[in-house]
N, C-alpha and C. Protein backbone atom coordinates (compact mmCIF):
# COMPACT_ATOMS: atom_id res chain seq x y z
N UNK A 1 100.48 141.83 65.68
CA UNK A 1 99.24 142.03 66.43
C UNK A 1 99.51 142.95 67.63
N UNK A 2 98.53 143.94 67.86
CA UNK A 2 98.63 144.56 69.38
C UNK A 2 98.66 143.84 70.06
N UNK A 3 99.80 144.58 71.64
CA UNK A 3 99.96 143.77 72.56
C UNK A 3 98.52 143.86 73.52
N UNK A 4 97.99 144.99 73.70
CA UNK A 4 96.55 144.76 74.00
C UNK A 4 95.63 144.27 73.68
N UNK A 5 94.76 143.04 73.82
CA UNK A 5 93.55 142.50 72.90
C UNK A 5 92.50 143.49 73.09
N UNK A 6 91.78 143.65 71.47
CA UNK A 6 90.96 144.37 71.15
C UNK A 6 89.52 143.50 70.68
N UNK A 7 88.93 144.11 71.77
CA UNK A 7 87.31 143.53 70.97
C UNK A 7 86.23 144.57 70.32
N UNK A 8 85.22 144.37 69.57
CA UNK A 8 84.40 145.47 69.07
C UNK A 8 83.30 144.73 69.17
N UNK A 9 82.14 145.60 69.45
CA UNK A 9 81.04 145.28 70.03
C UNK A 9 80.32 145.22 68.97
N UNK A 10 78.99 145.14 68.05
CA UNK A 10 78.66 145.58 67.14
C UNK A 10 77.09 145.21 67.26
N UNK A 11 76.10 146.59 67.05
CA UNK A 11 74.67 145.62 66.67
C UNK A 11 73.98 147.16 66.09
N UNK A 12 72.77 147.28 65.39
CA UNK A 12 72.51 148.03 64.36
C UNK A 12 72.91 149.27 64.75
N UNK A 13 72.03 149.81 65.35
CA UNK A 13 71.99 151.23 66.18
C UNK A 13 73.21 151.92 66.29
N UNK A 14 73.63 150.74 67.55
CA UNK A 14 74.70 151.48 67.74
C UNK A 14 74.56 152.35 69.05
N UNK A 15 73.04 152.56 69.56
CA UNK A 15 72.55 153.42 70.52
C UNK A 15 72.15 152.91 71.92
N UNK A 16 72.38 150.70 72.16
CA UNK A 16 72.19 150.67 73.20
C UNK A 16 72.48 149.61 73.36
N UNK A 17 72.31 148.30 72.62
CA UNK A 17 72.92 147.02 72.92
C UNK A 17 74.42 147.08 72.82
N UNK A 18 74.93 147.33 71.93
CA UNK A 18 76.61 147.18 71.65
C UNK A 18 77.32 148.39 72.55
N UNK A 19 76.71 149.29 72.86
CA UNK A 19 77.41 150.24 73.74
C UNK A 19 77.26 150.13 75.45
N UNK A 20 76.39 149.05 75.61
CA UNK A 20 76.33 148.75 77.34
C UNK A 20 77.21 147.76 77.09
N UNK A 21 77.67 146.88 76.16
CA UNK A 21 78.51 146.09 76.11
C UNK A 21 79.68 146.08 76.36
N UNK A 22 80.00 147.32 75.57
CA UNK A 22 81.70 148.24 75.57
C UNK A 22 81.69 149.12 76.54
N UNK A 23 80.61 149.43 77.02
CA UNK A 23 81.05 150.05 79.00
C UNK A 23 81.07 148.79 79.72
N UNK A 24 80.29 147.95 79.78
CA UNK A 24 80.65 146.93 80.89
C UNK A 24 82.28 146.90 80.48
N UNK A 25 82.35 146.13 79.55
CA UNK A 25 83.72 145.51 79.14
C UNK A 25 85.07 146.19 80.08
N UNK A 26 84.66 147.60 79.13
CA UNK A 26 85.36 148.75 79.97
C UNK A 26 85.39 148.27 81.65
N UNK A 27 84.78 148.72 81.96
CA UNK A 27 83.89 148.36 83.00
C UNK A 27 84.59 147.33 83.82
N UNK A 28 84.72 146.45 83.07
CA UNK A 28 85.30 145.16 84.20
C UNK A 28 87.07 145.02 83.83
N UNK A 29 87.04 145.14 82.31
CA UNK A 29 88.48 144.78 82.34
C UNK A 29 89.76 145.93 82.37
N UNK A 30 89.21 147.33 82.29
CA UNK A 30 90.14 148.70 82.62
C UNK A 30 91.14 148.85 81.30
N UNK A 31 91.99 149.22 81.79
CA UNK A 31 93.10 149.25 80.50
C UNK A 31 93.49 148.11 80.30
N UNK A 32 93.40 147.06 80.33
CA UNK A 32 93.54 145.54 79.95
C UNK A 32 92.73 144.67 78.61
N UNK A 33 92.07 145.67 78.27
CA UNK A 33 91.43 145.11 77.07
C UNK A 33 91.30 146.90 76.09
N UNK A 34 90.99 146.82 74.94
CA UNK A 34 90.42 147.90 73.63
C UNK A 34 89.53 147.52 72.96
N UNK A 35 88.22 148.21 74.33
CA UNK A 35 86.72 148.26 73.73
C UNK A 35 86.51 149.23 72.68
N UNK A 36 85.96 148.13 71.74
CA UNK A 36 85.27 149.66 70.69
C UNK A 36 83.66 148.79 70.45
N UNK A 37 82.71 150.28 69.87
CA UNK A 37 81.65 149.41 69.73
C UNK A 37 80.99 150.35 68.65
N UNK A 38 80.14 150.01 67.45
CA UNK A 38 79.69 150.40 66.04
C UNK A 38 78.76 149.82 66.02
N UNK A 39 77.71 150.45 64.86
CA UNK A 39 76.43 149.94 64.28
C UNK A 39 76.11 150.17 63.06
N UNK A 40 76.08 149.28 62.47
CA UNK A 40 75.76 148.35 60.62
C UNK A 40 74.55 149.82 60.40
N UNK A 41 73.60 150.63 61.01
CA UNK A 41 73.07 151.75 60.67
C UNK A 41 73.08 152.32 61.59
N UNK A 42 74.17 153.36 62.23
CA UNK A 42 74.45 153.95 63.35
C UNK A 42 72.93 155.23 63.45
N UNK A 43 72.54 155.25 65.12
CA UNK A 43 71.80 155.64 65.01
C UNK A 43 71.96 157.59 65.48
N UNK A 44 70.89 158.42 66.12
CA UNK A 44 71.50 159.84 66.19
C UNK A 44 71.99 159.61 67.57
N UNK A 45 71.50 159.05 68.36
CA UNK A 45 71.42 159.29 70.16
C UNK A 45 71.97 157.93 70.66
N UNK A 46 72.01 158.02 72.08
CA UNK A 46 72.46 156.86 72.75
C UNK A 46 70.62 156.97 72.92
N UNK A 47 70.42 155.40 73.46
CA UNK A 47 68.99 155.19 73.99
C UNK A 47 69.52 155.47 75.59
N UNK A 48 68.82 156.42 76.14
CA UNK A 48 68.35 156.99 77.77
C UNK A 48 68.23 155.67 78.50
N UNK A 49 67.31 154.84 78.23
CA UNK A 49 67.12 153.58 78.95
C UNK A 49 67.95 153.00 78.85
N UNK A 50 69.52 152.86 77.94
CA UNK A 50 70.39 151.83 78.04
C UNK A 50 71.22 152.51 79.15
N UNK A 51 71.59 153.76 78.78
CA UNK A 51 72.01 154.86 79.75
C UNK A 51 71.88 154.80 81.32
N UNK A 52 70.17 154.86 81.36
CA UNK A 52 70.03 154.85 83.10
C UNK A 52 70.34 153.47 83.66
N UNK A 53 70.25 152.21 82.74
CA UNK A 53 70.16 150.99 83.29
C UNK A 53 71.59 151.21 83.79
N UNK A 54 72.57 151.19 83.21
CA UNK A 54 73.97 151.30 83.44
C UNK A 54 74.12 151.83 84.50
N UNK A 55 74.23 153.12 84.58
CA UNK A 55 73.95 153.77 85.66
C UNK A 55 73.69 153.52 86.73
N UNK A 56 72.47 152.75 87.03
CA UNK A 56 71.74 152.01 88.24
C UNK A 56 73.17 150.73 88.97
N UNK A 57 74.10 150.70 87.98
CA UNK A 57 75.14 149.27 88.55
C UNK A 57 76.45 150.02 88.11
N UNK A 58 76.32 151.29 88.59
CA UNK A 58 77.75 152.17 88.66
C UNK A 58 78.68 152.30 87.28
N UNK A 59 78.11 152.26 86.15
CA UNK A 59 78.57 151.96 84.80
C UNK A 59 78.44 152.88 84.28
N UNK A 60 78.99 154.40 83.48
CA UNK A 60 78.95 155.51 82.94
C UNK A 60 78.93 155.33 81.24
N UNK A 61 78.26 154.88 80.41
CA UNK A 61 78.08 155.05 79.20
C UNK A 61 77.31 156.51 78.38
N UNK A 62 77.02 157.18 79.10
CA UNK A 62 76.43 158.76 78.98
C UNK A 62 77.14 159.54 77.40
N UNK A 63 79.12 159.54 77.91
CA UNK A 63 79.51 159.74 77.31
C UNK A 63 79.43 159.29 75.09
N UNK A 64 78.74 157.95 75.10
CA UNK A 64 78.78 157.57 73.74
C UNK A 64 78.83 158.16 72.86
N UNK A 65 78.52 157.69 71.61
CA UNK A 65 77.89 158.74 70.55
C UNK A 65 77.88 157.35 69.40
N UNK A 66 77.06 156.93 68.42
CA UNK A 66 76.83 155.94 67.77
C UNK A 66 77.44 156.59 66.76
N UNK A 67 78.41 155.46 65.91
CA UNK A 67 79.26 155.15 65.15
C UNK A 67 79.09 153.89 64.16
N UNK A 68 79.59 154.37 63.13
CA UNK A 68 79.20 153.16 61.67
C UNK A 68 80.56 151.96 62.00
N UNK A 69 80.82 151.16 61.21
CA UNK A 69 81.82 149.97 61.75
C UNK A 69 83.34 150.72 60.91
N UNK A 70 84.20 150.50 61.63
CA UNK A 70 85.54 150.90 61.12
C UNK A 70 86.22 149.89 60.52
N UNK A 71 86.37 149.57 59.01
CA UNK A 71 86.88 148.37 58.44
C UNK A 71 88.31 148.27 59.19
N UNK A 72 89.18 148.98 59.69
CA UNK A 72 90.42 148.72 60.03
C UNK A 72 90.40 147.79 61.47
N UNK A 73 89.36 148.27 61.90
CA UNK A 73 88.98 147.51 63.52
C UNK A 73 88.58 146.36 63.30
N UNK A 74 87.54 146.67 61.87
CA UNK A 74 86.91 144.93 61.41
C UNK A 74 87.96 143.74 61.61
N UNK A 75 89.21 144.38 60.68
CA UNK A 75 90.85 143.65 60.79
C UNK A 75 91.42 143.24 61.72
N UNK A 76 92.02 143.76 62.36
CA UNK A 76 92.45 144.47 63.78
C UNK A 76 92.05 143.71 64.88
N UNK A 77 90.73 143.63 65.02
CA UNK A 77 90.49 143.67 66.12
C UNK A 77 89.90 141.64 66.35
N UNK A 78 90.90 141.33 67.75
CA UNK A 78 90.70 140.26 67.89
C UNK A 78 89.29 139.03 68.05
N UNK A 79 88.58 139.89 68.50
CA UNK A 79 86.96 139.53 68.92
C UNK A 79 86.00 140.36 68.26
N UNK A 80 85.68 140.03 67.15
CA UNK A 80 83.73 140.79 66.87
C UNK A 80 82.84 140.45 67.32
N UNK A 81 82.18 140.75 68.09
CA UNK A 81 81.30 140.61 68.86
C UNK A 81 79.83 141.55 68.07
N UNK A 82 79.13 140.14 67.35
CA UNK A 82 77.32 140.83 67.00
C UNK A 82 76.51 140.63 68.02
N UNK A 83 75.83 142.07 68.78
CA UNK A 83 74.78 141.46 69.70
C UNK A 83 73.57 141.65 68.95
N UNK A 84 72.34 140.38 69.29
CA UNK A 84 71.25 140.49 68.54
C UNK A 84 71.23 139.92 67.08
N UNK A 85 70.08 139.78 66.54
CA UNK A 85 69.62 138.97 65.57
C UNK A 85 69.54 139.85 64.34
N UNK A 86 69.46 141.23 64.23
CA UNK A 86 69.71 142.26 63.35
C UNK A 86 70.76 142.26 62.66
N UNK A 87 71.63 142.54 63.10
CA UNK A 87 72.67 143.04 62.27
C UNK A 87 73.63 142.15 61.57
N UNK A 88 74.15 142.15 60.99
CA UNK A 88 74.69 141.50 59.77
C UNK A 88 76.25 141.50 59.48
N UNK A 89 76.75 141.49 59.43
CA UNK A 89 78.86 141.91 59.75
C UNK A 89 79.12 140.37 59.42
N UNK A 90 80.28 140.40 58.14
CA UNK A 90 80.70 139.78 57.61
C UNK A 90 82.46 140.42 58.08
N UNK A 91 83.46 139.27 58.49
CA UNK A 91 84.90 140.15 58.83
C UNK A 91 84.99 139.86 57.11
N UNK A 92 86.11 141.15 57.29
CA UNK A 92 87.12 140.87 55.55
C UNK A 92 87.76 139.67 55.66
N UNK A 93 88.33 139.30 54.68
CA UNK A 93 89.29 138.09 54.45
C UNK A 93 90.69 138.15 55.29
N UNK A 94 91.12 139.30 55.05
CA UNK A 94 92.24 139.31 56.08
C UNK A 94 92.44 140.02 57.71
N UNK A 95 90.96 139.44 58.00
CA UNK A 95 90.94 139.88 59.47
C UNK A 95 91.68 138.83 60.37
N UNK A 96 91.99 139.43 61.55
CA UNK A 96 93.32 138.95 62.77
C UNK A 96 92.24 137.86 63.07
N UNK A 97 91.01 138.35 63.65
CA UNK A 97 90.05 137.90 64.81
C UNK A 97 89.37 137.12 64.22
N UNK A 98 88.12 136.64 65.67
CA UNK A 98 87.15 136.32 65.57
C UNK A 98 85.60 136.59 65.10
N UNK A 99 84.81 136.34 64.45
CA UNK A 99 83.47 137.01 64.89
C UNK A 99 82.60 135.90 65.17
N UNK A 100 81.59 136.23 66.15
CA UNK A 100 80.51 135.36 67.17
C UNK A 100 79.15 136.15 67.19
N UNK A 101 78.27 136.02 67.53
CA UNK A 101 76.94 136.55 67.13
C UNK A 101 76.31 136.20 68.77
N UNK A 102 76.34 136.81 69.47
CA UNK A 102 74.99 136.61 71.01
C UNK A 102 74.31 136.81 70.87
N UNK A 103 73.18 135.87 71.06
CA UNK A 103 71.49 136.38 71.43
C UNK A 103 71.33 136.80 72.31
N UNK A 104 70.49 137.87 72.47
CA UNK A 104 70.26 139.04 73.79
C UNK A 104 68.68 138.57 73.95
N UNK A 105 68.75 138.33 75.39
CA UNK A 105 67.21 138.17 76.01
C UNK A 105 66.33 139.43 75.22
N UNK A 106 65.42 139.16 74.85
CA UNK A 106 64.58 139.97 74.42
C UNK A 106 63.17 140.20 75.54
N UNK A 107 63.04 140.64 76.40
CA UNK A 107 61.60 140.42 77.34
C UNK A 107 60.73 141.19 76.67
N UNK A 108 60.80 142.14 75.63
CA UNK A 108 59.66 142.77 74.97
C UNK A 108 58.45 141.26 74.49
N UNK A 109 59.23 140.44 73.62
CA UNK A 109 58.56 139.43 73.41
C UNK A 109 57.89 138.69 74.75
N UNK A 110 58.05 138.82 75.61
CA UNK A 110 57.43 138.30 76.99
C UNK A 110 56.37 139.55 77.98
N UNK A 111 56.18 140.45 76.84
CA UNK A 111 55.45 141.75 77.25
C UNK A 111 55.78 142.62 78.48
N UNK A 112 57.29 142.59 78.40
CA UNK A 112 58.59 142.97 79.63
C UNK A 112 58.67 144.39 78.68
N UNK A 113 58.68 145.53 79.26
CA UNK A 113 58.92 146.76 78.58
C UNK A 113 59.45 147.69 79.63
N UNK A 114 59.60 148.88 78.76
CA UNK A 114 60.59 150.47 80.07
C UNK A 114 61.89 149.54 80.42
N UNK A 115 62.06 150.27 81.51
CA UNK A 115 63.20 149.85 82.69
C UNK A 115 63.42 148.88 82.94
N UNK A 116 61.84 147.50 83.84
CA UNK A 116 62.40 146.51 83.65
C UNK A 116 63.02 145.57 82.65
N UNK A 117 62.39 146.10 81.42
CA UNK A 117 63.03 145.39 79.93
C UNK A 117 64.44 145.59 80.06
N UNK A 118 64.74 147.01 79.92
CA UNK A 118 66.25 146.93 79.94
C UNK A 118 67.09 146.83 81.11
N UNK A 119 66.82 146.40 82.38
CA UNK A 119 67.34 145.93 83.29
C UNK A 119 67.71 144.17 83.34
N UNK A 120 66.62 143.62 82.05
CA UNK A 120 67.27 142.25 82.02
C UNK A 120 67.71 142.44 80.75
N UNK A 121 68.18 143.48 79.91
CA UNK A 121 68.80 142.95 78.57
C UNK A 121 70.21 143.65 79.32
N UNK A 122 70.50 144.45 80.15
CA UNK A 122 71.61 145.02 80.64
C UNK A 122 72.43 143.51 81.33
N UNK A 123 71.40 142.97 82.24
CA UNK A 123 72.05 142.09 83.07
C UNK A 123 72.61 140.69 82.22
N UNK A 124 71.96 140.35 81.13
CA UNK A 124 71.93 139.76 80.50
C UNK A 124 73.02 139.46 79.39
N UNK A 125 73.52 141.17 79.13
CA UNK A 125 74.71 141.55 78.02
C UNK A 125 76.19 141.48 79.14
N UNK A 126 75.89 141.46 81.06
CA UNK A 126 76.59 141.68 81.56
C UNK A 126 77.03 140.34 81.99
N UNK A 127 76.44 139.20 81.63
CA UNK A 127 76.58 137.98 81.81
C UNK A 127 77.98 137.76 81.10
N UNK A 128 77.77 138.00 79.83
CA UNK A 128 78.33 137.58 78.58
C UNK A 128 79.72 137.99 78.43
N UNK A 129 79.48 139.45 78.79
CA UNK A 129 80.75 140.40 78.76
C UNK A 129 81.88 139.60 80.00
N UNK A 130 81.22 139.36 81.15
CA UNK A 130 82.07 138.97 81.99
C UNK A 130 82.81 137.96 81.97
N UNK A 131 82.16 136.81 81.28
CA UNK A 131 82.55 135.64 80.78
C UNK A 131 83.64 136.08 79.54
N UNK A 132 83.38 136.88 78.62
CA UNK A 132 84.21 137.16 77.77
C UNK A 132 85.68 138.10 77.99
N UNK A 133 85.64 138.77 79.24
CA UNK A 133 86.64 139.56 79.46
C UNK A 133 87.46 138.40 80.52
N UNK A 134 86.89 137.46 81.13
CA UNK A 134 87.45 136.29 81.96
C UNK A 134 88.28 135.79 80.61
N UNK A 135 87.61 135.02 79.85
CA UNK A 135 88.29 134.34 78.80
C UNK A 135 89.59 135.29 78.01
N UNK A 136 89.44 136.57 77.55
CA UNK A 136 90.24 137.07 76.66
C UNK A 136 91.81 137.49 77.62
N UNK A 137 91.47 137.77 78.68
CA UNK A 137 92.52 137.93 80.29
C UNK A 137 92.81 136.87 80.41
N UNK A 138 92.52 135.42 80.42
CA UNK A 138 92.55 134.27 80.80
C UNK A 138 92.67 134.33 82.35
N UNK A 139 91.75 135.13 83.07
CA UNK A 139 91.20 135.07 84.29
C UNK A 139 90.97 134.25 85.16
């Protein structure tokens, strides 16, 4: 196993839930963890609104670009992480890791839309991440 723990983020797109995930991550744990993050139907763009939310709490995800899932990472990688109720990821049989599934606040369903929508699905994915980069550091 790598001596670095590796987690992968994963949810359809690819363009805004699983990639604010893998910048926070980034984000909080530095070279101490190997964020990667993919989507089950990768999409063309990052979403702008996942973008500026980040942004707004000093977090640079600009750089992305949405990506399909890498079976070797599927393996590999210690933590799968599904955000959201979409997407679907089964690990292979001879994967290292884990996989776990988070529900992400949804405020669209609460007629929460724009900015403030994704200012609580940001804060919300930043809950999770933090708790999860505490745990995988044993922080």
């Amino acid at each position: 196993m790598q001596s670095t723990p590796q987690v992968l983020f994963i949810c359809v797109r690819n363009s805004g839930k699983s990639q604010m995930a893998a910048a926070l991550a980034q984000h909080h744990a530095g070279e101490r963890l190997d964020v990667f993050s993919a989507g089950t139907e990768p999409g063309a763009s990052l979403n702008q609104q996942s973008v500026e939310a980040l942004a707004e709490v000093g977090v640079d995800m600009a750089k992305g670009q949405p990506k399909p899932i890498n079976g070797e990472l599927l393996r590999s990688a210690d933590r799968v992480i599904v955000l959201g109720q979409e997407a679907r990821v089964d690990l292979p049989a001879d994967a290292s890791g884990t996989l776990e599934q988070w529900l992400i606040d949804e405020p669209s369903e609460r007629g929460v839309e724009g900015m403030e929508r994704m200012r609580l699905v940001r804060d919300d994915i930043d809950a999770k991440v933090r708790n999860l980069v505490a745990e995988m550091l044993k922080l």
